[in-house]
Every structure is written in structure tokens, then in C-alpha cells.
PDB file of N, CA and C in Angstrom:
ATOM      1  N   UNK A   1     -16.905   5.750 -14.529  1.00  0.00           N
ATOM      2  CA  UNK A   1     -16.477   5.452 -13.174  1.00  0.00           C
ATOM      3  C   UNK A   1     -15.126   6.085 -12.867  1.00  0.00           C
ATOM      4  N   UNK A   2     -14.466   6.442 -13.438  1.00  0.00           N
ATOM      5  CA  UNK A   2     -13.214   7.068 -13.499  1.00  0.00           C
ATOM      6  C   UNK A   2     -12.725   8.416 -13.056  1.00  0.00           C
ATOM      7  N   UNK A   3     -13.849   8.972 -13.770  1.00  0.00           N
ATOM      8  CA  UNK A   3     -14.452  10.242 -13.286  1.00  0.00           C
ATOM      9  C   UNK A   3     -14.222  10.465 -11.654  1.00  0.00           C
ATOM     10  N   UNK A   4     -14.799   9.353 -11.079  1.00  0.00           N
ATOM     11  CA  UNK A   4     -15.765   9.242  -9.546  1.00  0.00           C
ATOM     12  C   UNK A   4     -14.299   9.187  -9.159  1.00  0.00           C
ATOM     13  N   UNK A   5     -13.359   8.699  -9.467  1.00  0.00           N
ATOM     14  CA  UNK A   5     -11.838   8.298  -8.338  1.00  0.00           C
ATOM     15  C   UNK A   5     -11.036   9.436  -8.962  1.00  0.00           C
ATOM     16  N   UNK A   6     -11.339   9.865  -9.770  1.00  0.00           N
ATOM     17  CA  UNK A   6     -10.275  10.977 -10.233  1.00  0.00           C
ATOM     18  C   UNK A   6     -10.862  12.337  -9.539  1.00  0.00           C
ATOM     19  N   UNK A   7     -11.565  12.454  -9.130  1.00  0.00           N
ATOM     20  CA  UNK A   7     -11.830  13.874  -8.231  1.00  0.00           C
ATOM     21  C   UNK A   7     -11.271  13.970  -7.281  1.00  0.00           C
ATOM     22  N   UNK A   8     -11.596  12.700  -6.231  1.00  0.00           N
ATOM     23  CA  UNK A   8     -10.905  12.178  -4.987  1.00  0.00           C
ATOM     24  C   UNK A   8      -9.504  12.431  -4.717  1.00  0.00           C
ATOM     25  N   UNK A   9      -9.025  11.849  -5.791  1.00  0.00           N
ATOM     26  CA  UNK A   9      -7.107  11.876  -6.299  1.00  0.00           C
ATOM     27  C   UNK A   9      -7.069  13.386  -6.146  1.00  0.00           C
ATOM     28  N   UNK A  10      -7.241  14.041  -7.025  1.00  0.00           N
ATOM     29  CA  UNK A  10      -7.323  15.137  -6.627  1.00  0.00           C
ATOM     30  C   UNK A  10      -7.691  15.891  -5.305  1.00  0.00           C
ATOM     31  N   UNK A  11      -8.683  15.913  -4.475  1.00  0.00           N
ATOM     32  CA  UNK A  11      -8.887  16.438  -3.564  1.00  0.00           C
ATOM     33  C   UNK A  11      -7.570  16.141  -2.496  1.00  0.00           C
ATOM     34  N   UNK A  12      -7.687  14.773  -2.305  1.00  0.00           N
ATOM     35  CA  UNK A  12      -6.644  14.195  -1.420  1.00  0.00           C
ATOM     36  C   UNK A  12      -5.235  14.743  -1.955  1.00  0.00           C
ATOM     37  N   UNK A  13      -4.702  14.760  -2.806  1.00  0.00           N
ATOM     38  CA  UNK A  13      -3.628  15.421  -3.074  1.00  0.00           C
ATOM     39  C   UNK A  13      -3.480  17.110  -2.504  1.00  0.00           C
ATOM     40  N   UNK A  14      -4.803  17.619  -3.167  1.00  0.00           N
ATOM     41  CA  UNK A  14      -4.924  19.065  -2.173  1.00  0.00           C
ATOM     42  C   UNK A  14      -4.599  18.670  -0.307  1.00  0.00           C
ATOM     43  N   UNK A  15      -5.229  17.803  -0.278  1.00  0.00           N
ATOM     44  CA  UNK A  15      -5.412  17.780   1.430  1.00  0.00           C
ATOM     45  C   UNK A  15      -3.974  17.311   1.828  1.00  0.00           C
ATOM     46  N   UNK A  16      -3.108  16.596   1.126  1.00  0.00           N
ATOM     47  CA  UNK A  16      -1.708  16.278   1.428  1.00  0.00           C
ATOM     48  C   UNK A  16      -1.048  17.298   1.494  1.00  0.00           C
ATOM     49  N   UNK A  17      -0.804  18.341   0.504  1.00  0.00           N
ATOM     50  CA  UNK A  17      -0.421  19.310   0.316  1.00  0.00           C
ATOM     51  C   UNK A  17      -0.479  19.981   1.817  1.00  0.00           C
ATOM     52  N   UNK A  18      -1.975  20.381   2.036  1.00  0.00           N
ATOM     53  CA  UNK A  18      -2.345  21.281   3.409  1.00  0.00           C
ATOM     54  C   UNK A  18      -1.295  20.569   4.655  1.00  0.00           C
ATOM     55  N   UNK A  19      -2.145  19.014   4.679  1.00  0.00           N
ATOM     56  CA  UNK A  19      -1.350  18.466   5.792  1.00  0.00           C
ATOM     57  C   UNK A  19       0.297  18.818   6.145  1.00  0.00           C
ATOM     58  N   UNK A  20       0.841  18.557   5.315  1.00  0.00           N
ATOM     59  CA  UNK A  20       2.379  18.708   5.485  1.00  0.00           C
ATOM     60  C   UNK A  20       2.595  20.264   5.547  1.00  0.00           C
ATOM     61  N   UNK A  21       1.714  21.180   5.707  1.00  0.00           N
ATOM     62  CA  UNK A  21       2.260  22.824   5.541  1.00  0.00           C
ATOM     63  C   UNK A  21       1.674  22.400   7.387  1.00  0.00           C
ATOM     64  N   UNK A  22       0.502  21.819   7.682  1.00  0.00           N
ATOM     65  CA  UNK A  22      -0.154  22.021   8.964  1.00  0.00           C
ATOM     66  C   UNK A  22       0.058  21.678  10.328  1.00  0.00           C
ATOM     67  N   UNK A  23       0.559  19.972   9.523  1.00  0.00           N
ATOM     68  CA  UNK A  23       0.857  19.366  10.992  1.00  0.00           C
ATOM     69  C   UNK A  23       2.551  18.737  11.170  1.00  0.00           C
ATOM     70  N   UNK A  24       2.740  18.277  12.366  1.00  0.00           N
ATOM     71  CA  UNK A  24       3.609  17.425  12.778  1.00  0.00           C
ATOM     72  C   UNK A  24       4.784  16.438  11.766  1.00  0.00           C
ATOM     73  N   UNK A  25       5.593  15.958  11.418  1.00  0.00           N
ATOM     74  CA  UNK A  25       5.590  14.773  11.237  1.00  0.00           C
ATOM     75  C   UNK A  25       4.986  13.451  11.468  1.00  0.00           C
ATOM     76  N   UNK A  26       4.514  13.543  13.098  1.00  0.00           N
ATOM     77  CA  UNK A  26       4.245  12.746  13.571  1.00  0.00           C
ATOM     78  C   UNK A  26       2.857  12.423  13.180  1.00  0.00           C
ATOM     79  N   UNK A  27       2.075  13.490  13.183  1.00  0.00           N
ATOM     80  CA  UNK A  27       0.547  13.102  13.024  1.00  0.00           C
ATOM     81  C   UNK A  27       0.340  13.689  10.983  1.00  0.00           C
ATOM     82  N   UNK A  28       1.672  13.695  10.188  1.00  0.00           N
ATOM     83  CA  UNK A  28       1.593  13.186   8.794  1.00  0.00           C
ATOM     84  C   UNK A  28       1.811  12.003   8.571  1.00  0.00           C
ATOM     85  N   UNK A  29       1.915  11.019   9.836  1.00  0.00           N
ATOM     86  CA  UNK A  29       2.333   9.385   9.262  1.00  0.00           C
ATOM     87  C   UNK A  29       0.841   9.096   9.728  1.00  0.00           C
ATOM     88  N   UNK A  30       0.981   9.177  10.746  1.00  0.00           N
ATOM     89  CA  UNK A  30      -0.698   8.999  11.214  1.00  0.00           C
ATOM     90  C   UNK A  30      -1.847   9.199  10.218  1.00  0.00           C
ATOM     91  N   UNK A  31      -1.660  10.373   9.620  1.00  0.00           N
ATOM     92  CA  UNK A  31      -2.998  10.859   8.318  1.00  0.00           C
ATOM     93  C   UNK A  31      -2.574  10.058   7.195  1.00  0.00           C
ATOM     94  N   UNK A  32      -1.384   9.527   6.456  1.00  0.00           N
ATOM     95  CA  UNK A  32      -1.101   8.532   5.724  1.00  0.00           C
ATOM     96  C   UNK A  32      -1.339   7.195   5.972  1.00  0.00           C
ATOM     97  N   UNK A  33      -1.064   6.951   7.258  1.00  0.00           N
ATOM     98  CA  UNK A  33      -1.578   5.424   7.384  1.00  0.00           C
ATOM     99  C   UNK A  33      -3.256   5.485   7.667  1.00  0.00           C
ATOM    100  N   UNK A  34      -3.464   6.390   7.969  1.00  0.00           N
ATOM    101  CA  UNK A  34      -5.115   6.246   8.044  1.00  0.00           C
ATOM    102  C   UNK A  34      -5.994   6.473   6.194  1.00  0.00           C
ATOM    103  N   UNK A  35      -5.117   7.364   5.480  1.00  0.00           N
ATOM    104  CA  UNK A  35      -4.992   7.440   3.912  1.00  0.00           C
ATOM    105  C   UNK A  35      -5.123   5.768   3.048  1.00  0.00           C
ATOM    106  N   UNK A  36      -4.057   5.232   3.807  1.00  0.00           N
ATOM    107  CA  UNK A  36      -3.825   3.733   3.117  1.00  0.00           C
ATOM    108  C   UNK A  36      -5.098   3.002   3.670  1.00  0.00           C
ATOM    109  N   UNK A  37      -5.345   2.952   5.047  1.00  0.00           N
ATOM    110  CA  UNK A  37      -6.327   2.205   5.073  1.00  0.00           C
ATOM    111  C   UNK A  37      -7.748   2.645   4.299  1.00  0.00           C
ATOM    112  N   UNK A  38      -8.059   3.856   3.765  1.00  0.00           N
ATOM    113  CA  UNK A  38      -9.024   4.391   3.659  1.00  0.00           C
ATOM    114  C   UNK A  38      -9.055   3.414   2.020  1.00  0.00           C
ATOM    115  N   UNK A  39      -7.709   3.669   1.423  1.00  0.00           N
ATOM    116  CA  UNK A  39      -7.810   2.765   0.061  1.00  0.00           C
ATOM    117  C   UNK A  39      -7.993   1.596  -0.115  1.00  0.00           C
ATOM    118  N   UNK A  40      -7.172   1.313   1.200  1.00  0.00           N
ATOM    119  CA  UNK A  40      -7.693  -0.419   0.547  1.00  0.00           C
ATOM    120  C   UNK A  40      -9.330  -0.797   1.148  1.00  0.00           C
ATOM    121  N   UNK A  41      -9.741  -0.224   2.249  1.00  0.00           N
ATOM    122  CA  UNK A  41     -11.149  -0.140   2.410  1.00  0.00           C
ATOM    123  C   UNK A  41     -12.121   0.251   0.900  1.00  0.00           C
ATOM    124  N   UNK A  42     -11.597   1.284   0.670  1.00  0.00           N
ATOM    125  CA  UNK A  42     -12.135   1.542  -0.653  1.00  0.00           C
ATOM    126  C   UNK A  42     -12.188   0.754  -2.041  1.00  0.00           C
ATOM    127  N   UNK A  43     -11.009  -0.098  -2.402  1.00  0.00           N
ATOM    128  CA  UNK A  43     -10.677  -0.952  -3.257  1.00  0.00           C
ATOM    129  C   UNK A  43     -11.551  -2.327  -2.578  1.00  0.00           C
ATOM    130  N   UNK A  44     -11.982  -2.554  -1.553  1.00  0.00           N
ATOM    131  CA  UNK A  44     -12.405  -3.970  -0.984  1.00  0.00           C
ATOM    132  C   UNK A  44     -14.492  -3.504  -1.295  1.00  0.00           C
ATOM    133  N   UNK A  45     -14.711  -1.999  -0.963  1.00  0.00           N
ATOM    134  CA  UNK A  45     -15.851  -1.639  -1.156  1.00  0.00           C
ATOM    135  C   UNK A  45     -16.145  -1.717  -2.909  1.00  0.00           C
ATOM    136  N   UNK A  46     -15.283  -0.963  -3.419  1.00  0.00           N
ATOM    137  CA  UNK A  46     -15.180  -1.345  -5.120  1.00  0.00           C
ATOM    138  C   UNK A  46     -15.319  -3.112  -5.386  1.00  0.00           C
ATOM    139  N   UNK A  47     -14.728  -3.840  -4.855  1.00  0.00           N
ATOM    140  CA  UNK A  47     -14.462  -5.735  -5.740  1.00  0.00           C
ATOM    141  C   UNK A  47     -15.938  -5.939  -4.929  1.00  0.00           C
ATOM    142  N   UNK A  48     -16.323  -5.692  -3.998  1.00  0.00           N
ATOM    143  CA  UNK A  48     -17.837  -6.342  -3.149  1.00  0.00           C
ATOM    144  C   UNK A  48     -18.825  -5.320  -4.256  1.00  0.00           C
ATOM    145  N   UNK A  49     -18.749  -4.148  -4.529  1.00  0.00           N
ATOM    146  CA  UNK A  49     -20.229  -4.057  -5.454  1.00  0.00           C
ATOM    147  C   UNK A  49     -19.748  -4.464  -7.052  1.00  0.00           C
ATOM    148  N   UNK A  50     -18.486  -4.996  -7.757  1.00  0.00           N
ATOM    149  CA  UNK A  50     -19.047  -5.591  -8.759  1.00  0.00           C
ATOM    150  C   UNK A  50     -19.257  -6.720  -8.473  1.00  0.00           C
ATOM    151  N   UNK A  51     -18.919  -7.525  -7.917  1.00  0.00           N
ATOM    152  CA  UNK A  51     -18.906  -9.165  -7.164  1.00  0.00           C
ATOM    153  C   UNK A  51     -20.987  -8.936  -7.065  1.00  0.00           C
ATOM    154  N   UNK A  52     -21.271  -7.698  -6.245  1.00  0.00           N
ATOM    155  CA  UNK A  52     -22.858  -7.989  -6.062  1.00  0.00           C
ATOM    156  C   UNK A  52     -23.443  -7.752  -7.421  1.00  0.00           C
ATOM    157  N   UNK A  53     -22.951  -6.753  -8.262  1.00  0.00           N
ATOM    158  CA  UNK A  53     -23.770  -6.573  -9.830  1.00  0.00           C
ATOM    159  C   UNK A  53     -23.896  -7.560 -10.616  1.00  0.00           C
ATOM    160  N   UNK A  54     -22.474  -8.301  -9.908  1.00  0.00           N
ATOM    161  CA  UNK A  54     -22.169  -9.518 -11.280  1.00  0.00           C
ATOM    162  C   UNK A  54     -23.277 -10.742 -10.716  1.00  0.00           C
ATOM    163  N   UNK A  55     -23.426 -10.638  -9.342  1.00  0.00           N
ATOM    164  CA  UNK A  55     -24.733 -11.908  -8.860  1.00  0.00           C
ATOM    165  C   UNK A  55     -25.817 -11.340  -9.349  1.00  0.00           C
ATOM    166  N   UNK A  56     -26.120 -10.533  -8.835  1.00  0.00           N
ATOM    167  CA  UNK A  56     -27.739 -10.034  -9.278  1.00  0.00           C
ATOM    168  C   UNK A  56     -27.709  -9.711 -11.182  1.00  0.00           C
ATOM    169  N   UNK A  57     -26.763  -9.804 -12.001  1.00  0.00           N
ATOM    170  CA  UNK A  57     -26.613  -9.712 -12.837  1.00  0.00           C
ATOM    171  C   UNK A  57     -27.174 -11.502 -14.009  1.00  0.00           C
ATOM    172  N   UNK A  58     -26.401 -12.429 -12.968  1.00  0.00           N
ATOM    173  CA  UNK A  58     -26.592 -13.382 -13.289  1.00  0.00           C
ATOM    174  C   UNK A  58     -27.694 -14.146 -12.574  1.00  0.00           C
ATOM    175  N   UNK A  59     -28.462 -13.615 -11.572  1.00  0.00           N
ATOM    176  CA  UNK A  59     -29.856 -14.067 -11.364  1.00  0.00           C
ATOM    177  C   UNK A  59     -30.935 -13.654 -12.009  1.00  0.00           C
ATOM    178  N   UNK A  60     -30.826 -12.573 -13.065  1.00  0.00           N
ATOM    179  CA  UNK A  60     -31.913 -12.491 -13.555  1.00  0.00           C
ATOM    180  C   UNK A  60     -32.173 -13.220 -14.779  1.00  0.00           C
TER     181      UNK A  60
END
């Protein structure tokens, strides 16, 4: 599983990189706060599918 978030890290780091050569200040806070929400969306999508493995885990 590690694998799967360590590409990401990577990509997004490329895409930070771009951003700050591309845009604004203004619309680099904007792509960061939309960044943060994307993680903790992501970290809340991560705890809901082991939370579902661990039910269907223990219903069988």
C-alpha cells in the first residue's frame, strides 16, 4: 500500500514545483488549500475502507 501514496507524493511534488514556476501567488494558496483538502479527503477515504474491510472482515 505504500507503494500506492508514494507515487502520488511524488507526482504532486512535480506539480508543486510547476505551480510555483506557473502561477500567481495568489492562485498558489488556492492550489495548496485545495492540496490540503484533497488529503484529508484522502486520509478520511483511507480510515472508511479499512473501517469497511475490518466489518466485512468480521462478518464472515
Amino acid at each position: 500500500m505504500s507503494k500506492q501514496t508514494e507515487a502520488p507524493s511524488k507526482e504532486i511534488s512535480t506539480l508543486n514545483v510547476t505551480a510555483k514556476k506557473l502561477y500567481s501567488e495568489e492562485v498558489q494558496a488556492e492550489l495548496a488549500e485545495l492540496q490540503s483538502d484533497i488529503d484529508v479527503l484522502f486520509q478520511q477515504l483511507q480510515s472508511l475502507s479499512r473501517q469497511r474491510l475490518t466489518t466485512v472482515g468480521s462478518a464472515q
